[in-house]
Protein backbone atom coordinates (compact mmCIF):
# COMPACT_ATOMS: atom_id res chain seq x y z
CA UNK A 1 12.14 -4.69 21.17
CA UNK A 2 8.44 -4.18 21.12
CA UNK A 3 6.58 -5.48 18.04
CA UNK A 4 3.10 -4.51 17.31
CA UNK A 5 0.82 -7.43 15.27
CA UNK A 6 -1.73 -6.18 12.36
CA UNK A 7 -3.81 -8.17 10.14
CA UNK A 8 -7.17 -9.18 8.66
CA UNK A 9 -9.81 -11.73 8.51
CA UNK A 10 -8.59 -14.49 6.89
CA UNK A 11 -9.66 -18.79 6.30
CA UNK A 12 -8.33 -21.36 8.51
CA UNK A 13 -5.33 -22.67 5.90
CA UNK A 14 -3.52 -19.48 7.22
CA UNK A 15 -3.98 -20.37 11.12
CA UNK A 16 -0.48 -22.34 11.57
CA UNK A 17 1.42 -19.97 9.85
CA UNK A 18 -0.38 -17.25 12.38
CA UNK A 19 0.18 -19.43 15.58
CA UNK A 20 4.45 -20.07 14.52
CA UNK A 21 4.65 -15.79 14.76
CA UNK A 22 3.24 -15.80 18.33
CA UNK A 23 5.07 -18.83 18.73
CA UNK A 24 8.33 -17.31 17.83
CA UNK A 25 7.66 -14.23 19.71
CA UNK A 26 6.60 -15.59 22.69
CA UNK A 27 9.58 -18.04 22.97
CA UNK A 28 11.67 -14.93 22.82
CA UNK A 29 9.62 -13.29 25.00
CA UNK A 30 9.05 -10.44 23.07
CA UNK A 31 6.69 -7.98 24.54
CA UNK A 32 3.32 -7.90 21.64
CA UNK A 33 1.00 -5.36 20.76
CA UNK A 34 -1.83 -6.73 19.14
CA UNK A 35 -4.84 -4.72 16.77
CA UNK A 36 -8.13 -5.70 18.89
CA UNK A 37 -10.12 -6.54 15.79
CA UNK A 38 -7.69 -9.17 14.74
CA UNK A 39 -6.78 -10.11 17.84
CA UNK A 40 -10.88 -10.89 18.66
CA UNK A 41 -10.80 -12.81 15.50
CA UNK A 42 -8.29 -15.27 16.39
CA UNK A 43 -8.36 -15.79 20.33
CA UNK A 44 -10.50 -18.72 19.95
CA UNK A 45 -8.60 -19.85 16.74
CA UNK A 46 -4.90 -20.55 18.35
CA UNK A 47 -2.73 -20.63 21.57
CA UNK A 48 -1.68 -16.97 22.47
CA UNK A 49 0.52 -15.69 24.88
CA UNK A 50 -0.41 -14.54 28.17
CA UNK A 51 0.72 -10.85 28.36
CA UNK A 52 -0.46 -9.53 25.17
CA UNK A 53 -1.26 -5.83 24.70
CA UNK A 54 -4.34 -4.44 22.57
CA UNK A 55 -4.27 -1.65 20.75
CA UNK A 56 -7.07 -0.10 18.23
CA UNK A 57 -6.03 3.24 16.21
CA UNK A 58 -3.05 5.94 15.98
CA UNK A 59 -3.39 7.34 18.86
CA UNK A 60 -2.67 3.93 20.90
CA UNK A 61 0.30 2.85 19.00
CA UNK A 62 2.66 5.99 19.33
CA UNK A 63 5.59 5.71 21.16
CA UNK A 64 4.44 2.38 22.11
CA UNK A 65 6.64 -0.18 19.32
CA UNK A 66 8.99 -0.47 17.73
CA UNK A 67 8.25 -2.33 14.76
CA UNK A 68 4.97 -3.40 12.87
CA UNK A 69 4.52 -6.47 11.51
CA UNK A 70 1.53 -6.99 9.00
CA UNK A 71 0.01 -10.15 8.49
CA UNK A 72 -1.57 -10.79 5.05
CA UNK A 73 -0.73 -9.84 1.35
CA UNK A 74 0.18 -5.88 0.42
CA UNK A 75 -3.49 -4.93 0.94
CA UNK A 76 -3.01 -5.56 4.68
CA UNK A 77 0.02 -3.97 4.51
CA UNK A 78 -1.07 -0.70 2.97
CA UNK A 79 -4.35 -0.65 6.00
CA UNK A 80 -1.55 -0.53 8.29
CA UNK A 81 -0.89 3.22 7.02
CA UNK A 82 -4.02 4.22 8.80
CA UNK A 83 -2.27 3.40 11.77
CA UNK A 84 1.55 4.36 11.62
CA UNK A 85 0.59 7.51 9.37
CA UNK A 86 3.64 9.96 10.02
CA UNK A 87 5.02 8.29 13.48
CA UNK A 88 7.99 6.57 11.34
CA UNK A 89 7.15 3.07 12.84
CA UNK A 90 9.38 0.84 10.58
CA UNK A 91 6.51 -1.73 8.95
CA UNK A 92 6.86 -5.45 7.69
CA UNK A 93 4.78 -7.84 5.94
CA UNK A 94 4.43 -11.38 6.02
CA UNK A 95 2.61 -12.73 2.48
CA UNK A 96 -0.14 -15.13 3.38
CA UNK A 97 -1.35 -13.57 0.20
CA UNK A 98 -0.02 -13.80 -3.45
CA UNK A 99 2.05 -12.29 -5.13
CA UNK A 100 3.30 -10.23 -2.46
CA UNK A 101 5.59 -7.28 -3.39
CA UNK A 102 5.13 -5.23 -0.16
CA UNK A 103 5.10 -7.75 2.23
CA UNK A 104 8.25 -9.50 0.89
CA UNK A 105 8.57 -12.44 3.60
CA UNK A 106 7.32 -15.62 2.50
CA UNK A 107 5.53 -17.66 5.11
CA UNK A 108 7.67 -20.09 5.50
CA UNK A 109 10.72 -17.75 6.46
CA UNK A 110 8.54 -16.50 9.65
CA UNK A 111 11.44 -17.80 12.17
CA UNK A 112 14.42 -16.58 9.96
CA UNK A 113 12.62 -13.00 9.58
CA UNK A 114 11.53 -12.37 13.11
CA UNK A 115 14.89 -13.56 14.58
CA UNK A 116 16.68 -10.81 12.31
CA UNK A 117 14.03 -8.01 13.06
CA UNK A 118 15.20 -8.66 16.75
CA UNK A 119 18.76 -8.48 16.10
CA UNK A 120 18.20 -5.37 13.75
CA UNK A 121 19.39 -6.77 10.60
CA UNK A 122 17.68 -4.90 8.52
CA UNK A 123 17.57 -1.36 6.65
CA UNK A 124 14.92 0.83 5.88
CA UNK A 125 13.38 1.43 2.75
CA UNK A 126 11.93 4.84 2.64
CA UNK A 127 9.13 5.34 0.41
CA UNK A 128 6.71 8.24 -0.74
CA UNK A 129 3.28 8.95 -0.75
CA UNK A 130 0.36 11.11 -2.44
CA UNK A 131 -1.46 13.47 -0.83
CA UNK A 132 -5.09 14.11 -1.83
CA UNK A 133 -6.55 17.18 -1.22
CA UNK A 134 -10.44 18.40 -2.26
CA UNK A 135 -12.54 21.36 -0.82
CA UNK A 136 -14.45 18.73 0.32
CA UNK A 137 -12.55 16.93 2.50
CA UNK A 138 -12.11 13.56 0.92
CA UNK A 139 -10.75 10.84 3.04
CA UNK A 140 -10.65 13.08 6.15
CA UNK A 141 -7.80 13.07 8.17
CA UNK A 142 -6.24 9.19 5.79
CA UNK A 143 -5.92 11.19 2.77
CA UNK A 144 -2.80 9.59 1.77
CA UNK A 145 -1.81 6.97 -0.96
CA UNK A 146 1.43 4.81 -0.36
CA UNK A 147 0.35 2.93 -4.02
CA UNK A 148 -1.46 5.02 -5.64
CA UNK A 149 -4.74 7.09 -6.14
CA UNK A 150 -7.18 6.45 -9.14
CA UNK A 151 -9.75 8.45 -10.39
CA UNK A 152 -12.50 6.14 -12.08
CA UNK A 153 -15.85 5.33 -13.57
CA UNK A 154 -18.92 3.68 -11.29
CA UNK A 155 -20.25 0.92 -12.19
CA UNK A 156 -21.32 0.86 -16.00
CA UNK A 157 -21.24 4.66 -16.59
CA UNK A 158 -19.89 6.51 -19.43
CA UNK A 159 -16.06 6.52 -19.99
CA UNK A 160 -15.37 9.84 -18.90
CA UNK A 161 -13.17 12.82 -19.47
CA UNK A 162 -10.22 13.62 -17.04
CA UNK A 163 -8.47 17.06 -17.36
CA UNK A 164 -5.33 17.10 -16.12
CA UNK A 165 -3.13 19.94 -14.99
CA UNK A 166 0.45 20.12 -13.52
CA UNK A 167 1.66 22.77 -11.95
CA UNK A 168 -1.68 24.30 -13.40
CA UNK A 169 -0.17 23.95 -16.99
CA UNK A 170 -2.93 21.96 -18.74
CA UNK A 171 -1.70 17.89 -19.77
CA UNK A 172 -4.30 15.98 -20.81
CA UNK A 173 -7.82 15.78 -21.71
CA UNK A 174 -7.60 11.46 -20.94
CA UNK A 175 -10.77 10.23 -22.66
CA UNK A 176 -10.99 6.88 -20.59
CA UNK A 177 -12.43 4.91 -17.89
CA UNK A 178 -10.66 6.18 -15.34
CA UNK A 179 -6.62 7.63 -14.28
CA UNK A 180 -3.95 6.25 -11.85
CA UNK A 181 -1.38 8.52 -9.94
CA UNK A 182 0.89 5.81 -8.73
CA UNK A 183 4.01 6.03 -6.88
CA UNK A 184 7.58 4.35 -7.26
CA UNK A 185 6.21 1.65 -4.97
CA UNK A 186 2.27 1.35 -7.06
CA UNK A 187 4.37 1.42 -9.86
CA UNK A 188 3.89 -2.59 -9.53
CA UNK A 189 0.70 -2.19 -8.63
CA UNK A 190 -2.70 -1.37 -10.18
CA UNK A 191 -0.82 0.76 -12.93
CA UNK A 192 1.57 -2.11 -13.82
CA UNK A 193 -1.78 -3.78 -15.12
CA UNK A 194 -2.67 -1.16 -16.99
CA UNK A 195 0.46 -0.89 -18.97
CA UNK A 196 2.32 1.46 -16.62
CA UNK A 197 6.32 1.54 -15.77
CA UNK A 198 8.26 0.34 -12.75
CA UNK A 199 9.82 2.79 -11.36
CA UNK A 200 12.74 2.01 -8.93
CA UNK A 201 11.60 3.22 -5.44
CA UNK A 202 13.52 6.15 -5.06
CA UNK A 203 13.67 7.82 -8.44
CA UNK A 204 11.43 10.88 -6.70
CA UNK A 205 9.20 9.90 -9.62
CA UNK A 206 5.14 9.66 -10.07
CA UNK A 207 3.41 7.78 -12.95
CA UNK A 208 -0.15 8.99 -14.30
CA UNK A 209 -1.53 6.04 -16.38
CA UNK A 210 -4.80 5.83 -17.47
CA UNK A 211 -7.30 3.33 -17.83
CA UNK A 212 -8.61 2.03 -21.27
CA UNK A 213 -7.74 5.50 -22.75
CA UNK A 214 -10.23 5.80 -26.06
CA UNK A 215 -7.39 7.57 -27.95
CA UNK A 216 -4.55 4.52 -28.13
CA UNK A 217 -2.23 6.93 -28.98
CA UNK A 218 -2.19 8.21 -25.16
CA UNK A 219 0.45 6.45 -22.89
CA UNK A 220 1.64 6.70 -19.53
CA UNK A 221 3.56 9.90 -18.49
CA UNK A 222 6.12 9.82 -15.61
CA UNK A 223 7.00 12.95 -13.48
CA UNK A 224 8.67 14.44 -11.16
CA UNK A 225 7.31 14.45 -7.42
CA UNK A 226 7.83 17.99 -6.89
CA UNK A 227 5.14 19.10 -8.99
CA UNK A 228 1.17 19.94 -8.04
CA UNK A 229 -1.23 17.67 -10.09
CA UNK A 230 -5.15 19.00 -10.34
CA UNK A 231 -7.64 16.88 -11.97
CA UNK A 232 -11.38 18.12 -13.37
CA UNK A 233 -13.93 15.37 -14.23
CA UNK A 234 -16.52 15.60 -17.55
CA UNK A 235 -18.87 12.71 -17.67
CA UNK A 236 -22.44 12.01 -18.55
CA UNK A 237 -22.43 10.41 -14.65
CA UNK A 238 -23.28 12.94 -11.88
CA UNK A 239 -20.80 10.75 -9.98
CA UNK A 240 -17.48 9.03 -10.04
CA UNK A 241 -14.98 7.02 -7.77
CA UNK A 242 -12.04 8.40 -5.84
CA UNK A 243 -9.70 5.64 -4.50
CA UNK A 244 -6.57 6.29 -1.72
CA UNK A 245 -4.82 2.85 -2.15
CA UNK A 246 -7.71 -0.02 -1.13
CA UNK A 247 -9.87 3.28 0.74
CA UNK A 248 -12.92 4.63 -1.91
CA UNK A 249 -15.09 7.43 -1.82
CA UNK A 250 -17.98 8.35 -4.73
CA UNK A 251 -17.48 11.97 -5.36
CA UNK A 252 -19.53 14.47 -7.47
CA UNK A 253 -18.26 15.34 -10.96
CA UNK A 254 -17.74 18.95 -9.35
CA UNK A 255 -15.48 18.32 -7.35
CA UNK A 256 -11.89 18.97 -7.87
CA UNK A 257 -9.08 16.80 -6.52
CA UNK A 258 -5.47 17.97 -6.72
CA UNK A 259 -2.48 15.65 -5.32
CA UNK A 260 1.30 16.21 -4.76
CA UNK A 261 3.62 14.63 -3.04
CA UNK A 262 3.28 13.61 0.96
CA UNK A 263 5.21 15.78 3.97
CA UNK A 264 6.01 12.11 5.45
CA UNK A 265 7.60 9.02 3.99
CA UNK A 266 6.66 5.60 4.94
CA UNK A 267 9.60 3.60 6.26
CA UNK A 268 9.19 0.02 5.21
CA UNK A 269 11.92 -2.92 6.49
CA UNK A 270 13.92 -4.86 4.02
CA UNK A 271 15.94 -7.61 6.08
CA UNK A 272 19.77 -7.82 5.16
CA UNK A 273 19.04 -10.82 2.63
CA UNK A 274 16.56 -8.92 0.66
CA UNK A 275 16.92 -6.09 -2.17
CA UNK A 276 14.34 -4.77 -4.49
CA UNK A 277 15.47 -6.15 -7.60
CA UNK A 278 15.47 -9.67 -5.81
CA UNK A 279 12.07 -9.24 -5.12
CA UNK A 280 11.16 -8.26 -9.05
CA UNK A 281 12.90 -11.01 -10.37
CA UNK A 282 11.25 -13.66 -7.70
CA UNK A 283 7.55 -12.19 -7.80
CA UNK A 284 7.53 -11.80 -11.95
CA UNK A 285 9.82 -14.64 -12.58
CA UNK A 286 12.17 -12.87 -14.33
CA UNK A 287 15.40 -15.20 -15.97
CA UNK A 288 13.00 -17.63 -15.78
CA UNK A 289 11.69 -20.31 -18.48
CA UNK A 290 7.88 -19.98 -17.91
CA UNK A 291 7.15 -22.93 -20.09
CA UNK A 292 8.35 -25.10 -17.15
CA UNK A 293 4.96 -23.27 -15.04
């Protein structure tokens, strides 16, 4: 097995934790493909191994791993789909974040994890994603959403107006500061804050929740992933904000952004231990007395 190594900038607490993966894959003498950003952050930080592979975008990964393995919290995790995009490299994160619901192995399991990703104890956990598309062109060639994509106010503008059409059957007029179109797996995610569902990964389901919606009567609407979803923008701003997951573009209020569901999936791992509801009960303590915290 050939395992490719992503990550980002990060402070020094997080270096031993960083060193045991290399550690562990060396002393297997598992063949590594490192990102060359990371990997020219943290050459002069730890020991590496000798034979280490670099690689920088898309194009260099293909057909050359097996498995990713992120480094970080879900934000890392979700840059990786710049990289993977529709290949169907299986992706896993190790949380040196927080809460952590995409990359679901704690950092002190690093041994335990890697040692079953090599003897293929694992399944994969197929999930969708938006796609964005605009006349203009928005996001180029990354105009995909594995959490979610949100529509929203700059800075201290206006609350705007966000007319929404599905299947061009008009919605909603959403008098707020912004929408989110989240997936199964954003569901616990930016919309979760906002008041939004969770949605079990592979209910084929998308959530549109908005943001501080003026009228309180207006709550979040889930729907099917088959259907087209267009959104026009009325605001006293000339501009607004377009976001694909953590990526963000500021778009005129004439432009018109429609999203539906994704040709590819993303295939995350979950190891043979793990299972979804495992992972909401441990990251929002559920069954659990939170007077004791």
């Amino acid at each position: 097995m050939k395992i490719a190594i992503y990550g980002r900038e990060f402070n020094n607490s997080v270096l031993p934790y960083v060193q045991e993966v290399f550690n562990v894959l060396e002393s297997s003498q598992t063949p590594i493909l490192v990102y060359k950003k990371y990997l020219d952050f943290i050459k002069d930080k730890i020991k590496l191994p000798i034979n280490i592979e670099v690689f920088s975008g898309h194009g260099e990964l293909l057909n050359k791993t097996d498995v990713l393995i992120s480094l970080g919290g879900d934000g890392t995790l979700l840059d990786t789909l710049s990289l993977v995009r529709d290949s169907g490299i299986p992706v896993i994160g190790i949380n040196f974040g927080r809460l952590g619901f995409l990359a679901s192995i704690n950092k002190d399991e690093i041994k335990t994890a890697i040692q079953a990703l090599q003897n293929k104890e694992y399944s994969l956990d197929k999930r969708s994603l938006l796609n964005l598309e605009s006349k203009q062109g928005l996001f180029g060639d990354e105009n995909f959403a594995l959490n979610d994509v949100t529509i929203h106010r700059r800075d201290n503008s206006a609350m705007m107006i966000i007319h929404a059409y599905m299947n061009n059957e008009f919605v909603n007029s959403y008098w707020a500061d912004g929408l989110i179109i989240a997936t199964p797996t954003g569901s616990t995610a930016y919309s979760l804050s906002c008041g939004g569902p969770i949605i079990y990964p592979s209910s084929q389901n998308f959530v549109i929740t908005p943001i501080a919606p003026h009228n309180l009567n207006v709550r979040p609407v889930i729907i099917p992933d088959d259907v087209s979803l267009t959104f026009e923008i009325e605001a006293r701003s000339s501009k607004f904000l377009v976001s694909c997951d953590s990526r963000t573009e500021t778009v005129d209020r004439s432009v018109k952004v429609t999203l539906h569901k994704a040709a590819f999936h993303v295939n995350l791992i979950r190891l043979n231990n793990e299972s979804y509801l495992t992972t909401l009960r441990n990251k929002l303590l559920w069954g659990i007395d939170t007077r004791n915290y």
